[in-house]
PDB file of N, CA and C in Angstrom:
ATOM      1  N   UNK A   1     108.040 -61.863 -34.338  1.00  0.00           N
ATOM      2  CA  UNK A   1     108.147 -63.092 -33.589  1.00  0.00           C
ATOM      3  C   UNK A   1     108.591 -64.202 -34.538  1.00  0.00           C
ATOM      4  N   UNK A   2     109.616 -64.924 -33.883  1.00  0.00           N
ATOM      5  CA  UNK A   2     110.158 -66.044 -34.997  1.00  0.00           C
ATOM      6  C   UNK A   2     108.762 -66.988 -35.574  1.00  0.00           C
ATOM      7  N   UNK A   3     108.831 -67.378 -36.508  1.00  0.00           N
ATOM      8  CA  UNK A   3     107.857 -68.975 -36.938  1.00  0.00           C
ATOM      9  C   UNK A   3     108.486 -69.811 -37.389  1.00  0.00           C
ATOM     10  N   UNK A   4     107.459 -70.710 -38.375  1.00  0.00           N
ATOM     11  CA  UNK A   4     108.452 -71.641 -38.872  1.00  0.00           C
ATOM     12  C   UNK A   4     109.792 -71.763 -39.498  1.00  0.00           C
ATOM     13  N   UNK A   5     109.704 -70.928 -40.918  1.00  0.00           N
ATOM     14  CA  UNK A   5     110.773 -70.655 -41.542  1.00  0.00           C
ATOM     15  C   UNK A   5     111.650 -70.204 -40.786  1.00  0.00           C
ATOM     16  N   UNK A   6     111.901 -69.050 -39.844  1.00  0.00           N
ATOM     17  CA  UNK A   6     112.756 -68.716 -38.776  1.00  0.00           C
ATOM     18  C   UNK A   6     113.258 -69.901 -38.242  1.00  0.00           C
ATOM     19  N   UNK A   7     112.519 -70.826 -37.876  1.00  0.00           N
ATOM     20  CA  UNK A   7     113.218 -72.508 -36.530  1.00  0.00           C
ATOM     21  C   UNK A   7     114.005 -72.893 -37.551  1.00  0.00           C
ATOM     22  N   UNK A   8     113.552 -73.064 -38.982  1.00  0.00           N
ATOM     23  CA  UNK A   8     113.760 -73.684 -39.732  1.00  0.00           C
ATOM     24  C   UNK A   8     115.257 -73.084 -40.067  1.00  0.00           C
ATOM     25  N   UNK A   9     115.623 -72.016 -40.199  1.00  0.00           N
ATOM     26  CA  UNK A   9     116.548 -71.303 -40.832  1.00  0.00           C
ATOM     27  C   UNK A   9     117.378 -71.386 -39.962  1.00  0.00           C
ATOM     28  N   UNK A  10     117.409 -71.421 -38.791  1.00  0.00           N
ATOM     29  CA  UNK A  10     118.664 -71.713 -37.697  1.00  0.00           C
ATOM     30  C   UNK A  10     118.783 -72.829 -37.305  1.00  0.00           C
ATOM     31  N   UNK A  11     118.131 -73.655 -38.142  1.00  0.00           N
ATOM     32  CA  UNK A  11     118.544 -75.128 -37.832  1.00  0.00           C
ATOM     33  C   UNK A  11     117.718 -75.796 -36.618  1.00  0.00           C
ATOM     34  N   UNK A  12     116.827 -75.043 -36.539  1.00  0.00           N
ATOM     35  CA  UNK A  12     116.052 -75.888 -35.631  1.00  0.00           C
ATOM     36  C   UNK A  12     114.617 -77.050 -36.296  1.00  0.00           C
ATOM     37  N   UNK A  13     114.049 -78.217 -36.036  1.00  0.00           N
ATOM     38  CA  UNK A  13     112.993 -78.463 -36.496  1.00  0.00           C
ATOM     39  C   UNK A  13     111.958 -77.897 -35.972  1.00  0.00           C
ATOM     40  N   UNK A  14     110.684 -77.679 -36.524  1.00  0.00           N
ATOM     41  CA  UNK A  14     109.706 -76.723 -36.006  1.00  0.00           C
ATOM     42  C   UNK A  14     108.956 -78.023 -35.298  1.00  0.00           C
ATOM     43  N   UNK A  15     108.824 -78.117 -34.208  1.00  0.00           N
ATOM     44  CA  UNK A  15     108.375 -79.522 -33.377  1.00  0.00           C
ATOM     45  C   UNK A  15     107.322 -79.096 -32.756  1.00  0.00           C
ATOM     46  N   UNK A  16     106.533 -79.475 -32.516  1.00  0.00           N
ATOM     47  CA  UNK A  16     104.847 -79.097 -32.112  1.00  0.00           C
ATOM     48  C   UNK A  16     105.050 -78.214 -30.514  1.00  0.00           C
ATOM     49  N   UNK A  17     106.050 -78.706 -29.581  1.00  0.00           N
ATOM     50  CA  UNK A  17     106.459 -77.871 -28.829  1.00  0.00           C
ATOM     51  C   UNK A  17     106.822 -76.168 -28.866  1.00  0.00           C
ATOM     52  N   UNK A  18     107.853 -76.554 -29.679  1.00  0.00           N
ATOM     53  CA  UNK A  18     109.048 -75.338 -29.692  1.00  0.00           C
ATOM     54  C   UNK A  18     107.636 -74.184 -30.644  1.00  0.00           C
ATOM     55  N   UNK A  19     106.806 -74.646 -31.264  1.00  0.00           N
ATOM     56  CA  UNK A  19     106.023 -74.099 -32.254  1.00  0.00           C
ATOM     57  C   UNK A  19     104.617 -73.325 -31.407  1.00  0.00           C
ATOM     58  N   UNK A  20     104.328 -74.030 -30.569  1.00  0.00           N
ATOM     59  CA  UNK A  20     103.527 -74.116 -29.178  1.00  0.00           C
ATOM     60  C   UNK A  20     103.855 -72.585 -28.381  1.00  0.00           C
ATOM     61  N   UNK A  21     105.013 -72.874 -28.159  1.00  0.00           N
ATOM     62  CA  UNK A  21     106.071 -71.867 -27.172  1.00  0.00           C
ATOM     63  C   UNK A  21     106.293 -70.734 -27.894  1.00  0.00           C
ATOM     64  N   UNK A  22     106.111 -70.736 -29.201  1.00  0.00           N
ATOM     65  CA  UNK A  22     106.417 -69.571 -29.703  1.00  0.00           C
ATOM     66  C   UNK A  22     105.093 -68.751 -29.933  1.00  0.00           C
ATOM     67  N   UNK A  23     104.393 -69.285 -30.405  1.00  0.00           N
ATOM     68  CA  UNK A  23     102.742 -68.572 -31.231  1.00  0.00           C
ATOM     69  C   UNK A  23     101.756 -68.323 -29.649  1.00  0.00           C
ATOM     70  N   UNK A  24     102.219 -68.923 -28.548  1.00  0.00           N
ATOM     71  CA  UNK A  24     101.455 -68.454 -27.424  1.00  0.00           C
ATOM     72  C   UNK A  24     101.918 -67.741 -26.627  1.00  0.00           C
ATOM     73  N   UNK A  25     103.208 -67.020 -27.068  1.00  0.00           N
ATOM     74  CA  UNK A  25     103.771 -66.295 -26.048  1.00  0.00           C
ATOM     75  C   UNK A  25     103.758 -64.498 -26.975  1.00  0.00           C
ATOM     76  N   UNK A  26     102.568 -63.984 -26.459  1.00  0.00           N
ATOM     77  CA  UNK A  26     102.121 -62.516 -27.166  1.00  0.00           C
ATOM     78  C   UNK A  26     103.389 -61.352 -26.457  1.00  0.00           C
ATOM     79  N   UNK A  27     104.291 -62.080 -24.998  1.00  0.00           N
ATOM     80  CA  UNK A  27     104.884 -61.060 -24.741  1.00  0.00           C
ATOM     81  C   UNK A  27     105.811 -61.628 -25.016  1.00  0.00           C
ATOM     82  N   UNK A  28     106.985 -60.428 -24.631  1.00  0.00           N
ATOM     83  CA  UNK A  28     108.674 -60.840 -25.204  1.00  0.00           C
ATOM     84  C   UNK A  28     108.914 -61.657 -24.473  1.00  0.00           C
ATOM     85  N   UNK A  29     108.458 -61.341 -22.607  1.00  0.00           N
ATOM     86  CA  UNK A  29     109.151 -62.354 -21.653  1.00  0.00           C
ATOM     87  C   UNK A  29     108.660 -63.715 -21.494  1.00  0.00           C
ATOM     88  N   UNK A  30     109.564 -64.600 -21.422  1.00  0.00           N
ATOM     89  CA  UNK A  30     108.895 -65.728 -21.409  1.00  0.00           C
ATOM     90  C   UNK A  30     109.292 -66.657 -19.966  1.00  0.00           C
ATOM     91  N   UNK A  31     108.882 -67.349 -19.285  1.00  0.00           N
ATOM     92  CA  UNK A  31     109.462 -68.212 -18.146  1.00  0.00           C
ATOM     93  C   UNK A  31     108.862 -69.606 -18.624  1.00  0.00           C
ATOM     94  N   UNK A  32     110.113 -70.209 -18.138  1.00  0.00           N
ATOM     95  CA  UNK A  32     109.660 -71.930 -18.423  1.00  0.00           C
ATOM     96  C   UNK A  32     107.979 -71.986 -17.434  1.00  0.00           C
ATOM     97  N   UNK A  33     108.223 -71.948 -16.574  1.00  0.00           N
ATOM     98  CA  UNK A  33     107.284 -72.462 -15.505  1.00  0.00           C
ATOM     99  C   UNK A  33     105.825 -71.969 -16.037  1.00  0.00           C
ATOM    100  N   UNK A  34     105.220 -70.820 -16.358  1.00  0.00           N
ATOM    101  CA  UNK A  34     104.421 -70.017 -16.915  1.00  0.00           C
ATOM    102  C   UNK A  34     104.117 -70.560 -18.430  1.00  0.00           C
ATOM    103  N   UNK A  35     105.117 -70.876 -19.012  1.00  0.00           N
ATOM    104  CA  UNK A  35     104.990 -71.616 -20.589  1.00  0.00           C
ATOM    105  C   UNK A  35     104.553 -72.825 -19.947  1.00  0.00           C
ATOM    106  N   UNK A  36     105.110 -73.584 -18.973  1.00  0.00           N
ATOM    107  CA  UNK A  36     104.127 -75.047 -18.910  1.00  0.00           C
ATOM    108  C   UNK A  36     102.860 -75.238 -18.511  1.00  0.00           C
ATOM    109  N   UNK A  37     103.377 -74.326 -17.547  1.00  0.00           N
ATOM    110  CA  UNK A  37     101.338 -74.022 -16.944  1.00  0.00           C
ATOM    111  C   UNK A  37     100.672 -73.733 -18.029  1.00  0.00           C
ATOM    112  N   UNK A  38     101.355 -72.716 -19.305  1.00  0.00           N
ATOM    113  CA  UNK A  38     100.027 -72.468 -19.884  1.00  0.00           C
ATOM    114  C   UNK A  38      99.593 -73.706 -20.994  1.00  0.00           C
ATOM    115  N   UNK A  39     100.794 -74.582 -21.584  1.00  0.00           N
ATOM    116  CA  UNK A  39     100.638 -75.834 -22.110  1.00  0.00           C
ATOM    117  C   UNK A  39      99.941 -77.007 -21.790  1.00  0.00           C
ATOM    118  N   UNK A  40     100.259 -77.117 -20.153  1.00  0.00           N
ATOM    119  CA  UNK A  40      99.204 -77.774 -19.310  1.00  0.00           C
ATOM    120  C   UNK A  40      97.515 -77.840 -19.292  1.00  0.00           C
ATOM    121  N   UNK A  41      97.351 -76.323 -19.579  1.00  0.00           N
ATOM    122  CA  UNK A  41      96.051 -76.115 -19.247  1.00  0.00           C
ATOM    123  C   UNK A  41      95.422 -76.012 -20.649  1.00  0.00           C
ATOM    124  N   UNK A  42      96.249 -75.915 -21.351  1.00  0.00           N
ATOM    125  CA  UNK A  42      95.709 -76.363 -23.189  1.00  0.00           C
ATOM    126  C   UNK A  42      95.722 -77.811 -23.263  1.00  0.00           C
ATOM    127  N   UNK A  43      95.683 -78.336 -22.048  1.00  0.00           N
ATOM    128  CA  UNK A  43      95.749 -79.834 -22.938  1.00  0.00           C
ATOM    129  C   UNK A  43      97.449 -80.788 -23.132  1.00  0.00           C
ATOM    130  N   UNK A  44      98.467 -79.692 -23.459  1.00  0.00           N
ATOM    131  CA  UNK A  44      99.323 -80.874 -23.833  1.00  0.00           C
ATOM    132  C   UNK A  44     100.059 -81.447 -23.342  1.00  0.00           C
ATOM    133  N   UNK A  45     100.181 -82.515 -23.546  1.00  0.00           N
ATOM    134  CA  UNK A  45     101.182 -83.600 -22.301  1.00  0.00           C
ATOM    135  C   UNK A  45     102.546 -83.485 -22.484  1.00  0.00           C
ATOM    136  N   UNK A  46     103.262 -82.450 -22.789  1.00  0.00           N
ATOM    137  CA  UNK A  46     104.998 -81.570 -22.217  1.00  0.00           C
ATOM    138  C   UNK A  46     104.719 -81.417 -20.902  1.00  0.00           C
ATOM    139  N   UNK A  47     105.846 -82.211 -20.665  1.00  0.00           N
ATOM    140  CA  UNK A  47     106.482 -81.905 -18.873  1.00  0.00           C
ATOM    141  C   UNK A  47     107.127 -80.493 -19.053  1.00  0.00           C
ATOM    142  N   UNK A  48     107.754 -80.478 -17.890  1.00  0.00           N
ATOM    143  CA  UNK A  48     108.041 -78.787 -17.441  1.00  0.00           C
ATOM    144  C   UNK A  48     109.872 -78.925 -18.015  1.00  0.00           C
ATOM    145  N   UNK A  49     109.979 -80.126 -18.334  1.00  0.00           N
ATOM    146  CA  UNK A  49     111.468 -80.250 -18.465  1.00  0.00           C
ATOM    147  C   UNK A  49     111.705 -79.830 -20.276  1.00  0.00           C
ATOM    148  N   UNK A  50     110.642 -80.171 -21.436  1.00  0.00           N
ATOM    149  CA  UNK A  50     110.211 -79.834 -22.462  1.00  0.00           C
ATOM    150  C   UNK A  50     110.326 -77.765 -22.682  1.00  0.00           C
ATOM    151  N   UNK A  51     109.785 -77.433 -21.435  1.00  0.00           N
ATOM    152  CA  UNK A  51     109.799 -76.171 -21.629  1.00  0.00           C
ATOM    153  C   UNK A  51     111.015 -75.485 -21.706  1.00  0.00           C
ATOM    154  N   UNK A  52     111.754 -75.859 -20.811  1.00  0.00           N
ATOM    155  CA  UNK A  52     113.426 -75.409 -20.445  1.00  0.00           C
ATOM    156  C   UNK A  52     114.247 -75.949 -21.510  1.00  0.00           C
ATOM    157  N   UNK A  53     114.125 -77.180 -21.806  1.00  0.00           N
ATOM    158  CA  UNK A  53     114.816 -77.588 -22.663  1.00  0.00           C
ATOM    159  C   UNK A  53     114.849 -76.457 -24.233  1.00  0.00           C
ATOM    160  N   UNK A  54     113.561 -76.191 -24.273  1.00  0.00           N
ATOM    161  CA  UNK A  54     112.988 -75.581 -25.556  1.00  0.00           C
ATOM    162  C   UNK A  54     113.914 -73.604 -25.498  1.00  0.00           C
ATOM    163  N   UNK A  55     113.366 -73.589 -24.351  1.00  0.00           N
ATOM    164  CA  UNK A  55     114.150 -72.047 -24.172  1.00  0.00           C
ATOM    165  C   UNK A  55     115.512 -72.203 -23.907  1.00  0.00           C
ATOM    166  N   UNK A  56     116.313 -73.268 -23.715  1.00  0.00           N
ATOM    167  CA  UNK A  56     117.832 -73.398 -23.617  1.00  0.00           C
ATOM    168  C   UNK A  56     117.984 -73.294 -25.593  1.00  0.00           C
ATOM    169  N   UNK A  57     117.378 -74.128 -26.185  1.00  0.00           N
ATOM    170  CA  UNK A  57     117.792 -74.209 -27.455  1.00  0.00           C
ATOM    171  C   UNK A  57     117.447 -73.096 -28.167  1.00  0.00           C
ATOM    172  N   UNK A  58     116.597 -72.416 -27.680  1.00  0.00           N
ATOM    173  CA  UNK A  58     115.818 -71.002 -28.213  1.00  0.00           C
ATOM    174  C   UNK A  58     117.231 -69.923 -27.929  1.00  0.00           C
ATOM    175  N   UNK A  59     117.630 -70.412 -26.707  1.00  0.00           N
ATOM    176  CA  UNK A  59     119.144 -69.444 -26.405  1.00  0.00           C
ATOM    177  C   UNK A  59     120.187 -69.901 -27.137  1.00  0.00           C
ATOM    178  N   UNK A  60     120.408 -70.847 -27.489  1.00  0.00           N
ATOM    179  CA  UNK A  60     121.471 -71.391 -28.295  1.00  0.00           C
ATOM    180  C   UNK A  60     121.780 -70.876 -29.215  1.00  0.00           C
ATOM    181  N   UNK A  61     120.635 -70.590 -29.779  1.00  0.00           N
ATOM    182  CA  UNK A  61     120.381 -70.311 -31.453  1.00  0.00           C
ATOM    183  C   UNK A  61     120.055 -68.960 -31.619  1.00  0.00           C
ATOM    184  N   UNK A  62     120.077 -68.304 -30.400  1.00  0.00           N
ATOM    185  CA  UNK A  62     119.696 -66.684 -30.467  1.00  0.00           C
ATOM    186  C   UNK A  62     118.863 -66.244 -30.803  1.00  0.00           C
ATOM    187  N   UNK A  63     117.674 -67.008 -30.624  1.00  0.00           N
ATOM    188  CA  UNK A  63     116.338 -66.405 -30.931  1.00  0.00           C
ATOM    189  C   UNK A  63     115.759 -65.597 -29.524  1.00  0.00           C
ATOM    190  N   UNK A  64     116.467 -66.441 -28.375  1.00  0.00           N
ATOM    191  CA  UNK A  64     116.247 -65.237 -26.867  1.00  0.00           C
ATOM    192  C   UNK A  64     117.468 -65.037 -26.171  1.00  0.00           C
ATOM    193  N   UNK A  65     116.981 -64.175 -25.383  1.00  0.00           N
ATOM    194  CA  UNK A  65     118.257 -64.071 -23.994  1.00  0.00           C
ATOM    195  C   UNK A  65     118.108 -64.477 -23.166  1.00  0.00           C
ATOM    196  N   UNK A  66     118.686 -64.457 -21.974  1.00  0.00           N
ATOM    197  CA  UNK A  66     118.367 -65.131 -20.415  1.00  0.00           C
ATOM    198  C   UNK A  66     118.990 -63.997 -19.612  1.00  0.00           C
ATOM    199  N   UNK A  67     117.671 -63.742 -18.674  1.00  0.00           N
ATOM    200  CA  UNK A  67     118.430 -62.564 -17.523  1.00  0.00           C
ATOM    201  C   UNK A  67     117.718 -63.383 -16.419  1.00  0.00           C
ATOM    202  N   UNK A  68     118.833 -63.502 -15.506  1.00  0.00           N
ATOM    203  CA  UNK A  68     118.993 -64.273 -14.554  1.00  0.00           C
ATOM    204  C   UNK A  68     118.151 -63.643 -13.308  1.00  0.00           C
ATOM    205  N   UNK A  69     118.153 -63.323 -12.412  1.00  0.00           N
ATOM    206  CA  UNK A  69     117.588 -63.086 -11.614  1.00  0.00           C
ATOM    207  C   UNK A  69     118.331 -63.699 -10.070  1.00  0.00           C
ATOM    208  N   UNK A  70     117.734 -62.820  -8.985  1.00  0.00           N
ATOM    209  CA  UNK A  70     118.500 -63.509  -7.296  1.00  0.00           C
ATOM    210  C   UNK A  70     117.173 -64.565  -7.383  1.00  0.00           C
ATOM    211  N   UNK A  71     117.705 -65.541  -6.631  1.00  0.00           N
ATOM    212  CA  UNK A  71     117.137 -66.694  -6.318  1.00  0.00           C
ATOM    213  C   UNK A  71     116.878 -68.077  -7.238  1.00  0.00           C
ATOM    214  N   UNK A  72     117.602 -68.076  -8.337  1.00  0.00           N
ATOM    215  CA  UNK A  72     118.189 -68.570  -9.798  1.00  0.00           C
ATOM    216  C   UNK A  72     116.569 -68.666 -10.663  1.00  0.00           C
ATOM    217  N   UNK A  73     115.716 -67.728 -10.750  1.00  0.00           N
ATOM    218  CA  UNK A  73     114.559 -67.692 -11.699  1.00  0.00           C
ATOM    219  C   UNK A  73     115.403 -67.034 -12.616  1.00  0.00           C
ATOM    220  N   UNK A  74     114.677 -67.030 -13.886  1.00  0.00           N
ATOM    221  CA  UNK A  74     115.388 -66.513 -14.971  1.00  0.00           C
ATOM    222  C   UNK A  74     114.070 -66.450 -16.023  1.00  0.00           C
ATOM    223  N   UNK A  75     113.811 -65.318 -16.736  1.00  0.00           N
ATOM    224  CA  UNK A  75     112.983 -64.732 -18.059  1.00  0.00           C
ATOM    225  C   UNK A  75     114.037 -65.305 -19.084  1.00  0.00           C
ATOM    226  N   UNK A  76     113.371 -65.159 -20.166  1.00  0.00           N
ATOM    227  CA  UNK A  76     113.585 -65.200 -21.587  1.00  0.00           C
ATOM    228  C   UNK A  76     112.899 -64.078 -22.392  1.00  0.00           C
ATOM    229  N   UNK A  77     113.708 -63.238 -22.807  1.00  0.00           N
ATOM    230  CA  UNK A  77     113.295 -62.285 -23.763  1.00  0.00           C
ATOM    231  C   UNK A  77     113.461 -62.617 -25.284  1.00  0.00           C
ATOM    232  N   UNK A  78     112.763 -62.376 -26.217  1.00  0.00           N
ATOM    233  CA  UNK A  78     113.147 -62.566 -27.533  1.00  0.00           C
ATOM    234  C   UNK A  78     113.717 -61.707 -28.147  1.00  0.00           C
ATOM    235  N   UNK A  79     114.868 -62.156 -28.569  1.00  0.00           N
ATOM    236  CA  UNK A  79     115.782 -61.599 -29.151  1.00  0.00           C
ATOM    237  C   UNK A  79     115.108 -60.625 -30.467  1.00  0.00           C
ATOM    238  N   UNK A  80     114.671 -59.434 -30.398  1.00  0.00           N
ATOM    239  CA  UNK A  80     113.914 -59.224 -31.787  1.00  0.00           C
ATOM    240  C   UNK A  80     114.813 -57.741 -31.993  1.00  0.00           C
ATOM    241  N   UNK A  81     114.927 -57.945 -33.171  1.00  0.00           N
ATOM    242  CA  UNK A  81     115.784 -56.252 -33.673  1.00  0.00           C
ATOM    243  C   UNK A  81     114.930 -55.194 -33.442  1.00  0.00           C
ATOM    244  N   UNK A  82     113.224 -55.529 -33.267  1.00  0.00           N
ATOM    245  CA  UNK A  82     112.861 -54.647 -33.881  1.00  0.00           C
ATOM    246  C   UNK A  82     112.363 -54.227 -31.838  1.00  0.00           C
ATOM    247  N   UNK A  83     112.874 -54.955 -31.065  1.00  0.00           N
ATOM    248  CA  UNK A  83     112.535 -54.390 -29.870  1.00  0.00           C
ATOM    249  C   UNK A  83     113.713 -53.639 -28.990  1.00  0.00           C
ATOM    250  N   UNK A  84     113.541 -52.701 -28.478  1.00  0.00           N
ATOM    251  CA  UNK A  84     114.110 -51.231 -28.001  1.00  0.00           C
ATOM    252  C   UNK A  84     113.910 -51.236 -26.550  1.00  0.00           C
ATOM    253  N   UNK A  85     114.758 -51.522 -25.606  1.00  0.00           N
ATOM    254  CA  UNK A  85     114.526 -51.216 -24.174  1.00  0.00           C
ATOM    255  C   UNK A  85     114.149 -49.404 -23.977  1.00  0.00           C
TER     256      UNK A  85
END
């Protein structure tokens, strides 16, 4: 799973969010909506727009993918070498 040095190395800053989103998500898949709820209920004051934003830049930078889905929901998988469909 990426950490700091990883955000750091692709040019990302490690921002209490993006850092948040990463260390609480134990599975590969990730959904905005599910990442805010679970931020929400820890306490932190990220809107739901923080979450998306975070997994758009997480896609940018190829740390995940995006598989789309009917009805425009969409997962985030992490991009990891060491994971094998």
């Amino acid at each position: 799973m990426p950490n700091k040095t990883e955000l750091k190395r692709i040019g990302l800053k490690t921002t209490q969010p993006r850092l948040k989103i990463l260390e609480g998500n134990p599975t590969r898949h990730l959904g905005a909506d599910s990442i805010y709820k679970r931020l929400f209920e820890e306490g932190e004051q990220s809107g739901p727009a923080t979450a998306y934003r975070v997994l758009a830049q997480f896609e940018s930078a190829g740390l995940v993918m995006r598989h789309n889905f009917e009805g425009g929901s969409a997962l985030f998988e992490l991009n990891d070498a060491d994971h094998h469909d």
